[in-house]
Protein backbone atom coordinates (compact mmCIF):
# COMPACT_ATOMS: atom_id res chain seq x y z
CA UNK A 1 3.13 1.25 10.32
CA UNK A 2 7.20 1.84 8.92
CA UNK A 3 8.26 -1.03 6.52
CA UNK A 4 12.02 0.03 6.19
CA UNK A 5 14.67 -2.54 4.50
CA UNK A 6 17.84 -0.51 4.77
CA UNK A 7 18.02 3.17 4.61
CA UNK A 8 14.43 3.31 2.56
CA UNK A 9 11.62 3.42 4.64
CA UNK A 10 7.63 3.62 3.71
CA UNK A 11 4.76 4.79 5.93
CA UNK A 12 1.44 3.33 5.87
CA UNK A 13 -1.09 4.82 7.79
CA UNK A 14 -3.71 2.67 9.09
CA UNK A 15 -6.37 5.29 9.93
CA UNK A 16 -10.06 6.38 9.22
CA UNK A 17 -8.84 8.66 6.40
CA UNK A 18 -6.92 5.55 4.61
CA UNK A 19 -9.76 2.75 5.49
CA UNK A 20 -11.62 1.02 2.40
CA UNK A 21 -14.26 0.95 4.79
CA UNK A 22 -15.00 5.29 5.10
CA UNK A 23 -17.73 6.11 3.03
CA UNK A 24 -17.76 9.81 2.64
CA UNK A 25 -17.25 10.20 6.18
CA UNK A 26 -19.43 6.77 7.47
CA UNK A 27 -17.87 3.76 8.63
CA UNK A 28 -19.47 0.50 6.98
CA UNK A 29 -16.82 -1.45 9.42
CA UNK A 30 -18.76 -4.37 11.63
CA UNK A 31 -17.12 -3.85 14.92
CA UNK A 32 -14.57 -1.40 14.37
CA UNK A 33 -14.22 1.94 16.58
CA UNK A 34 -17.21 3.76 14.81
CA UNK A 35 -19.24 0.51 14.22
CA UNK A 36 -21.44 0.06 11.02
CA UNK A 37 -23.12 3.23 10.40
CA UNK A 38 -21.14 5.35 12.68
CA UNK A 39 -20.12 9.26 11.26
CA UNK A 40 -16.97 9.03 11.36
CA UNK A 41 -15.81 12.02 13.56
CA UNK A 42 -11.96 11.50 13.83
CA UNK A 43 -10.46 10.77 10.55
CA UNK A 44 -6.90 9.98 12.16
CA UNK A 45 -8.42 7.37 14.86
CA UNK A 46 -7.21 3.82 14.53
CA UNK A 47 -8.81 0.61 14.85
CA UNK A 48 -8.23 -2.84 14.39
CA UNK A 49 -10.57 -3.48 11.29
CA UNK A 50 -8.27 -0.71 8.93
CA UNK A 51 -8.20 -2.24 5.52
CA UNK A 52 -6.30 -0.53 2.80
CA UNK A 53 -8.55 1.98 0.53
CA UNK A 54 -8.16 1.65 -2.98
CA UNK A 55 -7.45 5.05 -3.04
CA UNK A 56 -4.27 4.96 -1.04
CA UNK A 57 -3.59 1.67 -2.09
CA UNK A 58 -3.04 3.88 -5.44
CA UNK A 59 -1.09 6.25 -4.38
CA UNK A 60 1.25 4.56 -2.84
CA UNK A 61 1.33 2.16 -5.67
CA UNK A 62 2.66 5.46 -7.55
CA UNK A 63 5.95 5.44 -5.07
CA UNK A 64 6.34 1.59 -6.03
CA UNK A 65 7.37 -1.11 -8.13
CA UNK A 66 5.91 -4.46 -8.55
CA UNK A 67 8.16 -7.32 -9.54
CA UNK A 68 7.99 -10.57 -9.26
CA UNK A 69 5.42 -10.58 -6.47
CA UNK A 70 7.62 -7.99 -4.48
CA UNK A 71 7.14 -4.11 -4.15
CA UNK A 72 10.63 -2.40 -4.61
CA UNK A 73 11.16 0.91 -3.21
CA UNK A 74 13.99 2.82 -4.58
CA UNK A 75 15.45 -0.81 -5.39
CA UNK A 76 14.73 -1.93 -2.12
CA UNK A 77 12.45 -4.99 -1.59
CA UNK A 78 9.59 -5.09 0.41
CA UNK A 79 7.56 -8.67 0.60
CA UNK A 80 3.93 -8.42 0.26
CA UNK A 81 2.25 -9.16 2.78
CA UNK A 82 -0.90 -8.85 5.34
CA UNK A 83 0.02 -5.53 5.92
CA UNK A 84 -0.87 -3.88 2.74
């Protein structure tokens, strides 16, 4: 997913490798693409049950600023939302 307001853009991938739900390479997902207990083999496959690891969540907290309930990116502003 691209958020872009402007010229700034941000990319959020929504993959394995940025899911809260990989555990050291096992999905604990109910119903995602691995299921619950799957080994997760493909660590750039997508699936509709991707929810933000804190991990990334971090680092892309590190590119960001909060204000006011809005994430500014290089003084753009970026609602939040759903999506992150």
């Amino acid at each position: 997913m691209v958020i872009t307001k402007g010229k700034a853009r941000i990319l959020i991938t929504q993959n394995c490798r940025s899911c809260e739900w990989n555990f050291d390479g096992m999905c604990a997902a109910h119903g995602g693409f691995y299921n619950y207990g799957g080994q997760i083999l493909n660590r750039k496959k997508e699936c509709n049950c991707w929810q933000i690891s804190f991990k990334y969540f971090v680092s892309l907290s590190k590119r960001l600023e909060v204000k006011n309930n809005r994430l500014l990116l290089k003084k753009v502003e970026i609602k939040l939302g759903r999506t992150l």
